[in-house]
Protein backbone atom coordinates (compact mmCIF):
# COMPACT_ATOMS: atom_id res chain seq x y z
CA UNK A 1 -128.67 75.19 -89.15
CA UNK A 2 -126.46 77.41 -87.42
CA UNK A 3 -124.53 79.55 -86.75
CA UNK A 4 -127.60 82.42 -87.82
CA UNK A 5 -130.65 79.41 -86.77
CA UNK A 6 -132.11 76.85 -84.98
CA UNK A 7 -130.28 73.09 -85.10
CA UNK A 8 -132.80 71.30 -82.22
CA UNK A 9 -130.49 68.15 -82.97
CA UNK A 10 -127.14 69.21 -81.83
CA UNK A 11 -124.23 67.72 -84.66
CA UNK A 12 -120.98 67.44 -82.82
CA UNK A 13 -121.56 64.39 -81.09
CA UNK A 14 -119.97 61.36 -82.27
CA UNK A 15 -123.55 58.76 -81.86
CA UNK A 16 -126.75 59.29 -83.15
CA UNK A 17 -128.60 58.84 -79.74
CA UNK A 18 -126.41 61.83 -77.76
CA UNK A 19 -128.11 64.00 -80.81
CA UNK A 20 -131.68 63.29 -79.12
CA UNK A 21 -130.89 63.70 -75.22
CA UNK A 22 -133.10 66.33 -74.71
CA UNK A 23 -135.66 65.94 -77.64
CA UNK A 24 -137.87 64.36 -74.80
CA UNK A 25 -138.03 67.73 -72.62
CA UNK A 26 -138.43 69.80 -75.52
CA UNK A 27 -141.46 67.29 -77.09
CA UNK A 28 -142.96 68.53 -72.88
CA UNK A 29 -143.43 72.18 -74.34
CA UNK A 30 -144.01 71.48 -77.86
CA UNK A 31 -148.03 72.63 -76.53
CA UNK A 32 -146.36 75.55 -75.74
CA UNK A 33 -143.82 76.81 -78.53
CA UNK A 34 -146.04 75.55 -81.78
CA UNK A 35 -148.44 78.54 -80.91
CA UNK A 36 -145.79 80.91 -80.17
CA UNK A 37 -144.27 79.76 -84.03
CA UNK A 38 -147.61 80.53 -85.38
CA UNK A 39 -148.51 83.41 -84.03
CA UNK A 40 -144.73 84.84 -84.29
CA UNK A 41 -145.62 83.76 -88.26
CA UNK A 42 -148.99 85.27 -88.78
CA UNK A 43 -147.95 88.78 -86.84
CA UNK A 44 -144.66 89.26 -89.09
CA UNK A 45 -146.16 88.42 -92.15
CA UNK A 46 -149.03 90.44 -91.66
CA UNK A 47 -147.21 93.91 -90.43
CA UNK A 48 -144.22 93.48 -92.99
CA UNK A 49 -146.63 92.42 -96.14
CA UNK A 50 -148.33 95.64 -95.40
CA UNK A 51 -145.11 97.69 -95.35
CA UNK A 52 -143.44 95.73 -98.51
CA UNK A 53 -147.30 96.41 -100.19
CA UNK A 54 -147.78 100.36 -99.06
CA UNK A 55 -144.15 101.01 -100.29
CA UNK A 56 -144.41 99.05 -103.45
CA UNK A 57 -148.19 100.38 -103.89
CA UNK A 58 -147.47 104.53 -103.43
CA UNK A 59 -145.40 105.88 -106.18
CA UNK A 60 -144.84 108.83 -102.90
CA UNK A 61 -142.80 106.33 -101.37
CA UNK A 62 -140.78 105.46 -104.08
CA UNK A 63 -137.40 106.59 -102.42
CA UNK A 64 -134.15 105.07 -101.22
CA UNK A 65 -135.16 105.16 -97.65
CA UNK A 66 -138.29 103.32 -98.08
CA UNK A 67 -136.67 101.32 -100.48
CA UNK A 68 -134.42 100.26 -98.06
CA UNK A 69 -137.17 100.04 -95.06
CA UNK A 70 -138.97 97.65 -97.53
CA UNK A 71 -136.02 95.53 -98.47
CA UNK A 72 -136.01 95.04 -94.64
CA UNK A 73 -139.06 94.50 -94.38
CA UNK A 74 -138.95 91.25 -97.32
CA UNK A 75 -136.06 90.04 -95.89
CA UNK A 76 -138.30 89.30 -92.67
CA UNK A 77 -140.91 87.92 -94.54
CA UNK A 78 -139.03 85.67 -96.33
CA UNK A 79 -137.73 84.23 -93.37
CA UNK A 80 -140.45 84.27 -91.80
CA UNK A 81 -142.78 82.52 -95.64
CA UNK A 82 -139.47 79.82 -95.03
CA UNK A 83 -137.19 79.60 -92.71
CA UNK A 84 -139.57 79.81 -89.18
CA UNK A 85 -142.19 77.00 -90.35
CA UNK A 86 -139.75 74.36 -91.34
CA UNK A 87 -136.94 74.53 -88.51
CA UNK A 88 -140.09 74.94 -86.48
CA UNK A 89 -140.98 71.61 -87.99
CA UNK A 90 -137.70 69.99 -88.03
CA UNK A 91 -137.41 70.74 -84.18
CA UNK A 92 -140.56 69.09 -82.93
CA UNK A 93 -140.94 66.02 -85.76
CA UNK A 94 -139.32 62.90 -84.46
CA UNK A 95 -138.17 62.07 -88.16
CA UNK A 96 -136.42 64.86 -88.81
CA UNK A 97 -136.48 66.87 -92.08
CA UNK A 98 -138.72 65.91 -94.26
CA UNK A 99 -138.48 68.47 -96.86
CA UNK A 100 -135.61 66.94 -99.17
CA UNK A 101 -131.71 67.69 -99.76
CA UNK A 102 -133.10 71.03 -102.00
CA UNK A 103 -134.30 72.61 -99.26
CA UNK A 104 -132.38 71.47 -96.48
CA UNK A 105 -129.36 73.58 -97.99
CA UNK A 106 -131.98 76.36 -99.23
CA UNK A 107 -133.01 77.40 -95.79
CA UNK A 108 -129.49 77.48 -94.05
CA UNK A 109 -129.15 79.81 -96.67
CA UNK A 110 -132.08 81.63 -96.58
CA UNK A 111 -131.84 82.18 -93.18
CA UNK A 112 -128.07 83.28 -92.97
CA UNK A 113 -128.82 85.35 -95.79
CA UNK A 114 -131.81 87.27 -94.21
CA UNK A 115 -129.87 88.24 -91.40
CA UNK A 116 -127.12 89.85 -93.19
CA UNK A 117 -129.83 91.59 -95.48
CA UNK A 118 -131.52 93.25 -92.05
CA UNK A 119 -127.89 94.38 -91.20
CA UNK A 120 -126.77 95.90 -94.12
CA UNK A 121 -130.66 97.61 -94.57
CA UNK A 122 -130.19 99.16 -91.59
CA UNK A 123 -126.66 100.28 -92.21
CA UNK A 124 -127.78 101.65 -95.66
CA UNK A 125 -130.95 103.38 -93.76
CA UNK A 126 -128.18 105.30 -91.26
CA UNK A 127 -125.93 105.98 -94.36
CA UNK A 128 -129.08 107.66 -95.95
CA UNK A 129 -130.04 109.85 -93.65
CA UNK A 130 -126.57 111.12 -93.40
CA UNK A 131 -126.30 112.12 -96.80
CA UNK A 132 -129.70 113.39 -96.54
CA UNK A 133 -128.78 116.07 -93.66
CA UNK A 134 -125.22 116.24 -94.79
CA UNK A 135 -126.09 117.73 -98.31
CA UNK A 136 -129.76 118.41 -98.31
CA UNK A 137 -129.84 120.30 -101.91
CA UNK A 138 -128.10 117.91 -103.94
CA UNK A 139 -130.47 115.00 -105.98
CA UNK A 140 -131.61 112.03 -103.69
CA UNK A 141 -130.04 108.96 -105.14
CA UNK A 142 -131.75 107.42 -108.41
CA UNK A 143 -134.32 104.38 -108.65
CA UNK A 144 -131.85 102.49 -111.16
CA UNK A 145 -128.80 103.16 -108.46
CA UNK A 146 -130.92 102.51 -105.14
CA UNK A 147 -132.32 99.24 -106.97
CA UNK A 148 -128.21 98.11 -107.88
CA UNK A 149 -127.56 99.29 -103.65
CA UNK A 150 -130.37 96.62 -102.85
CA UNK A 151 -128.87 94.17 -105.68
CA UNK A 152 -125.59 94.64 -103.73
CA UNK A 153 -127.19 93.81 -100.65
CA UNK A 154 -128.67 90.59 -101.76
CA UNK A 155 -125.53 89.94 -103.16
CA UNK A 156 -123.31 89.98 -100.18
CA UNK A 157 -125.76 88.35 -97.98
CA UNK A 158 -125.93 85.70 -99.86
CA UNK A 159 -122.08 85.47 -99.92
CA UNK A 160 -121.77 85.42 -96.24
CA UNK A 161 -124.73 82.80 -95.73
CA UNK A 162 -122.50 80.32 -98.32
CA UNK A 163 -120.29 78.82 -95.64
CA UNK A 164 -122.82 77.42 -93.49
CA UNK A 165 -124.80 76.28 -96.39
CA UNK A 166 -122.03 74.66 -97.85
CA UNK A 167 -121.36 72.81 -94.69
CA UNK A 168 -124.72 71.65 -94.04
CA UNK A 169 -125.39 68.28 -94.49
CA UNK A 170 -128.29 65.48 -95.62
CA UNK A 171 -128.18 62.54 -94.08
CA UNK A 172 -130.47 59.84 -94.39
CA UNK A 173 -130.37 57.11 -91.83
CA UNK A 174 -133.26 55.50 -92.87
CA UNK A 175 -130.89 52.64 -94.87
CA UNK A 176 -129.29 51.34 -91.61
CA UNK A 177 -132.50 51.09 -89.62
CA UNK A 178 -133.31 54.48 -88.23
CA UNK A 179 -136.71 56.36 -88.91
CA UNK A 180 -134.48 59.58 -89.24
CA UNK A 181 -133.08 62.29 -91.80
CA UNK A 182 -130.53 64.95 -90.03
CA UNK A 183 -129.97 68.17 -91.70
CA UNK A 184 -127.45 69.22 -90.01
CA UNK A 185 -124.28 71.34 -90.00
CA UNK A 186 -120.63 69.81 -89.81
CA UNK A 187 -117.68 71.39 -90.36
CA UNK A 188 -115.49 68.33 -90.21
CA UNK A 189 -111.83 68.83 -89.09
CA UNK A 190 -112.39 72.78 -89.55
CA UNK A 191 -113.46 73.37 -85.99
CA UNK A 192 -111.09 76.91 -86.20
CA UNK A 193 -112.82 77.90 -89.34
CA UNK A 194 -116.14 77.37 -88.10
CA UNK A 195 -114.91 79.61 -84.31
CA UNK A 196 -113.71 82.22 -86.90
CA UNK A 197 -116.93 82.53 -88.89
CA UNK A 198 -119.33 82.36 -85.61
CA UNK A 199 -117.13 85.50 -84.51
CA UNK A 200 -117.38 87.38 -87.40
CA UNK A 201 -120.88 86.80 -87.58
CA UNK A 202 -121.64 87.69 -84.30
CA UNK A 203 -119.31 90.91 -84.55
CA UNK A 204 -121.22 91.95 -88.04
CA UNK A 205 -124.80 91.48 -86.47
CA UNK A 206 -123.19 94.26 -83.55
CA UNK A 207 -120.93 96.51 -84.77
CA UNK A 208 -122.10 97.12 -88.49
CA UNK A 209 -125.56 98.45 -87.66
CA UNK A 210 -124.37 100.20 -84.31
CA UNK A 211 -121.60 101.64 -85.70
CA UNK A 212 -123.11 102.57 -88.48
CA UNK A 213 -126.32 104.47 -86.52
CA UNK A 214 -123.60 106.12 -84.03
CA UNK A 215 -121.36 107.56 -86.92
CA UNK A 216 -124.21 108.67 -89.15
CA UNK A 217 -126.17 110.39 -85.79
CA UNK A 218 -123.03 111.97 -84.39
CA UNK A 219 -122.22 113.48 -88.28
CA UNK A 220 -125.45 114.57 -88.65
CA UNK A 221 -125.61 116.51 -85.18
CA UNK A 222 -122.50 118.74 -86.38
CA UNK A 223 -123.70 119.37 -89.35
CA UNK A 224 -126.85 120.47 -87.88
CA UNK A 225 -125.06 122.30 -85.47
CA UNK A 226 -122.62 124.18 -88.25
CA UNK A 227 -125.47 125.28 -90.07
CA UNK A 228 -127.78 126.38 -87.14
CA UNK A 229 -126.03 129.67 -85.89
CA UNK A 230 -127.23 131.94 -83.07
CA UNK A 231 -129.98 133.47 -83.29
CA UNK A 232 -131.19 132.85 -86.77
CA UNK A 233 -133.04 129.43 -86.91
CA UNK A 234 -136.21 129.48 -88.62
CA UNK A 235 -139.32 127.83 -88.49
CA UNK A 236 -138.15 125.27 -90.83
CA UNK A 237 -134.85 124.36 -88.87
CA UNK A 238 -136.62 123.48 -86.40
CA UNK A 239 -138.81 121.24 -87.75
CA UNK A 240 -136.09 119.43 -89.41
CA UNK A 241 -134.24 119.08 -86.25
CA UNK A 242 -137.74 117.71 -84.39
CA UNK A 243 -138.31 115.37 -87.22
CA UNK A 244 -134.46 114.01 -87.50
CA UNK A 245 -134.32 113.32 -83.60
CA UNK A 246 -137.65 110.68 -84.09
CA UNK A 247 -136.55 109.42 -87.33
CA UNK A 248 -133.32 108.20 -85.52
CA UNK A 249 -135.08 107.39 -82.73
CA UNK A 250 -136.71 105.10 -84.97
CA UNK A 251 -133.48 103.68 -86.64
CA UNK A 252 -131.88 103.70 -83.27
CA UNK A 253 -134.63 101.47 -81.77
CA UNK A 254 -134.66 99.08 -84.89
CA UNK A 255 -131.07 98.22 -84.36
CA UNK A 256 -131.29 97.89 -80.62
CA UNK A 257 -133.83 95.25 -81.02
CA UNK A 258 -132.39 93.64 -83.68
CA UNK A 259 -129.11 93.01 -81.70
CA UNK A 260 -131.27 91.80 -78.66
CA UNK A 261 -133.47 89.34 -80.23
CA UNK A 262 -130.43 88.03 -81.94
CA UNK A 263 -127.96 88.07 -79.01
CA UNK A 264 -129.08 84.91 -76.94
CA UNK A 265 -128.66 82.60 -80.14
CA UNK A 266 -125.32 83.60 -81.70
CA UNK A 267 -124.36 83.46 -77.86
CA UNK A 268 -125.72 79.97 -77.85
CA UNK A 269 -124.23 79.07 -80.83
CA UNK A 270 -120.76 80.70 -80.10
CA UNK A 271 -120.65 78.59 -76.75
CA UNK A 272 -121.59 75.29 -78.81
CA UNK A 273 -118.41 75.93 -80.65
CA UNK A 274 -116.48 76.31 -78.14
CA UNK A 275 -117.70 73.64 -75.83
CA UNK A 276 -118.68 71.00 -78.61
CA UNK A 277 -119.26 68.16 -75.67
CA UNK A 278 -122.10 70.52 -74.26
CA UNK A 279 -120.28 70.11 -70.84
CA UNK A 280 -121.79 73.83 -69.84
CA UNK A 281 -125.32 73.61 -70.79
CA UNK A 282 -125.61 70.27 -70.69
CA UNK A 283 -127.14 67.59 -73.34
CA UNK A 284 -130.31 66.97 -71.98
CA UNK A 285 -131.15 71.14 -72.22
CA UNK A 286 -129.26 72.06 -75.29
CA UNK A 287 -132.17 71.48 -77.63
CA UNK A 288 -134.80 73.20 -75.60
CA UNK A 289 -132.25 76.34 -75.57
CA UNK A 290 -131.63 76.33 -78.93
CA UNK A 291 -135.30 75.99 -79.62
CA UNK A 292 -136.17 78.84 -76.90
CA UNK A 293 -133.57 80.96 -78.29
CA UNK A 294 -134.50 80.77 -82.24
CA UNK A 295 -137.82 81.90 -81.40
CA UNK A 296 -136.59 85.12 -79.64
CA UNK A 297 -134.05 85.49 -82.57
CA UNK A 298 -136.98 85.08 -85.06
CA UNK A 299 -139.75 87.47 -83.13
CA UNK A 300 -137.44 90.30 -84.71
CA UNK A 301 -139.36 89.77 -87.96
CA UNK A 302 -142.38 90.94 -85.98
CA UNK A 303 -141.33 93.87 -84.42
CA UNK A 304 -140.07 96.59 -87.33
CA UNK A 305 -143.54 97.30 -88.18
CA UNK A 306 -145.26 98.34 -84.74
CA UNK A 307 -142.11 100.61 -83.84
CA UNK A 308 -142.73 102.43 -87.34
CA UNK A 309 -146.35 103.15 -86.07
CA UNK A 310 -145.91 103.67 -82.35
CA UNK A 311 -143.26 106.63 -83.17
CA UNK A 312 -144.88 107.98 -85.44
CA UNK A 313 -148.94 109.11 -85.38
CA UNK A 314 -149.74 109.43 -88.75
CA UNK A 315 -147.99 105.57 -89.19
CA UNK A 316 -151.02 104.58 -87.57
CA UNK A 317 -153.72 106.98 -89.44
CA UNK A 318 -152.16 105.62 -92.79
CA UNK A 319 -152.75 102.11 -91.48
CA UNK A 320 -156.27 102.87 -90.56
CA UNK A 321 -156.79 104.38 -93.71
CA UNK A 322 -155.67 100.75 -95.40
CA UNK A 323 -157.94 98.71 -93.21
CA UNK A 324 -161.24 100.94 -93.82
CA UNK A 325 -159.92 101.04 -97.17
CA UNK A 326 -160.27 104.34 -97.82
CA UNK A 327 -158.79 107.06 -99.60
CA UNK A 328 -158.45 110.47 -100.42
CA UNK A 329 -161.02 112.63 -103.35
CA UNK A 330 -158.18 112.68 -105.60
CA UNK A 331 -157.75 108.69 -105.39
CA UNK A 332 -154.46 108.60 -103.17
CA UNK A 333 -153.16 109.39 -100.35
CA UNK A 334 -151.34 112.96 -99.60
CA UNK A 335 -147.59 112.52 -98.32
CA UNK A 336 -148.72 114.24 -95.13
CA UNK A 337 -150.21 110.48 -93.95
CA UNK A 338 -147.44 108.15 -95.57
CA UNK A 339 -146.21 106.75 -92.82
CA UNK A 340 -142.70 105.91 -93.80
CA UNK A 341 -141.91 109.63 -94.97
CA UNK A 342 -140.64 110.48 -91.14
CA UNK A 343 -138.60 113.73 -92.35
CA UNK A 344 -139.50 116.94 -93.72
CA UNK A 345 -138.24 118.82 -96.78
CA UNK A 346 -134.69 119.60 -95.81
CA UNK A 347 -134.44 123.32 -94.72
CA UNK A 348 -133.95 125.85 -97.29
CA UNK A 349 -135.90 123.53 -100.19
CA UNK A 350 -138.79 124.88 -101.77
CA UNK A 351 -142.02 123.46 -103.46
CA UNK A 352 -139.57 124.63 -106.82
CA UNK A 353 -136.65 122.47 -106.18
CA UNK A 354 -138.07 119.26 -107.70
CA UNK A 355 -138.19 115.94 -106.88
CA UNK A 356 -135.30 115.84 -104.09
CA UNK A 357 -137.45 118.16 -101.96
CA UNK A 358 -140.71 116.84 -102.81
CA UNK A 359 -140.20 113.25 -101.86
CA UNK A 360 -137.77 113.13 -99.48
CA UNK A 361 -138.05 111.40 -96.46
């Protein structure tokens, strides 16, 4: 399931036994990496459930930045609800997959998918904050129009997961004597087509959400800078320019480790492209580094949620507040402790100007 997850049975070799030369080593540390799989599981699922729930909960968070933060947040626990347990699975059983054609093609899409939907989230986020800053009096975009961005989003993840859905395959080799079932990805005779798309992908999981944070930071600095002249900032100004700096701090932070959990497997898989007969790595430790490096890839699920809270104090006194369940007299929580609402009222918006100053982020 590559080029965006873990194959543990590499598929370019031309006999069934070269796809198992190093199942043996990686059975040695199957004590070791079924723990790490569950407790990479149980940590994403818990930090981004509460995320998805506190956005979808507080009508104070209903924004497009949090809507965005949250569609980030699903995308990771999806993968992690799908994707993690059963390559997990497929990697350490010596049968193979045994969760039927249906799914074998549902989670090389699911997981291609989910990737893309983190990159374009946080490409959206750094768009958002732009036009934030950039015009802070005109409306924040609408429900209906942030729910057809995230529709979008979906949408064109989905479209660049297809090809290596498309080319996965089932194979059952149970009929000709082997207790096996390979779900596998083969791009027969298209070896240049399958280069091009490892590329790409590898380029759009770098340059998309870096390029997008760099351009959206740098615009927002001038315009900053334009309307800050000498002498004149007020109390307000600078508490939007305070604020701005952490919230990209934040953003900048999320994309870093995004690209760095995600580096050493589209690496991997770029070099099994190019070097098909494994004549770098070598057969025998292909599978454990695929296995090794899918786990890394998939702890980024886990880490979105602790870098909202560690940047931001009253992150953590809104969690708090969740655990102990408690709340507020009045029955909710004031925006003051909503941890995802990292900005201030742009400067120069009153309590009068409605609902763009009230609840934006």
């Amino acid at each position: 399931m590559e080029p965006n997850g873990s194959s543990p049975r590499p598929g370019n070799t031309s006999h069934p036994k070269d796809l198992f030369a190093g199942l043996e080593l990686l059975l040695h540390f199957k004590p070791l990496f079924i723990p790490l799989y569950c407790l990479l599981v149980a940590v994403a699922c818990l930090g981004n459930a509460f995320l998805v729930g506190c956005i979808a909960a507080n009508k104070k968070l209903h924004n497009a930045t949090n809507f965005f933060l949250g569609n980030l947040s699903l995308g990771d626990l999806l993968m992690c609800l799908t994707c993690v347990p059963l390559t997990a699975s497929y990697a350490f059983e010596g049968r193979g997959w045994l969760f039927g054609r249906a799914m074998c093609h549902a989670v090389a899409l699911l997981q291609a998918a989910t990737v893309c939907v983190s990159v374009l989230s946080l490409a959206a986020i750094a768009v958002d904050r732009y036009v934030v800053v950039a015009y802070p009096v005109r409306r924040r975009i609408a429900l209906h129009s942030c729910g057809l961005v995230l529709a979008a989003i979906w949408a064109l993840a989905l479209a660049l997961a297809a090809p290596p859905a498309w080319h996965t395959t089932y194979v059952d080799l149970r009929p000709i004597g082997h207790d096996l079932i390979i779900c596998e990805e083969f791009w027969r005779h298209m070896e240049r087509q399958r280069l091009a798309y490892s590329c790409a992908m590898l380029l759009l999981s770098y340059v998309v959400p870096l390029l997008a944070v760099t351009v959206s930071y740098c615009s927002i600095s001038a315009h900053l800078r334009r309307r800050s002249l000498p002498g004149s900032a007020n109390l307000s100004q600078a508490r939007w320019d305070k604020k701005k700096r952490k919230t990209f701090l934040l953003l900048v932070v999320s994309v870093l480790v995004f690209a760095l959990c995600w580096l050493p497997l589209q690496v991997l898989n770029l070099l099994r492209d190019l070097d098909p007969d494994f004549t770098l790595l070598g057969k025998r430790y292909v599978n454990l580094a695929q296995v090794s490096c899918h786990l890394v890839a998939m702890s980024s699920a886990c880490y979105n949620p602790f870098i909202y809270a560690s940047l931001h104090r009253k992150c953590r006194a809104h969690l708090r507040g969740y655990v102990r369940h408690r709340q507020r007299p009045n029955g909710q929580c004031a925006r003051a402790n909503t941890c995802l609402s990292l900005l201030p009222d742009a400067p120069g918006l009153g309590q009068g100007d409605g609902a763009a100053g009230e609840n934006a982020v």
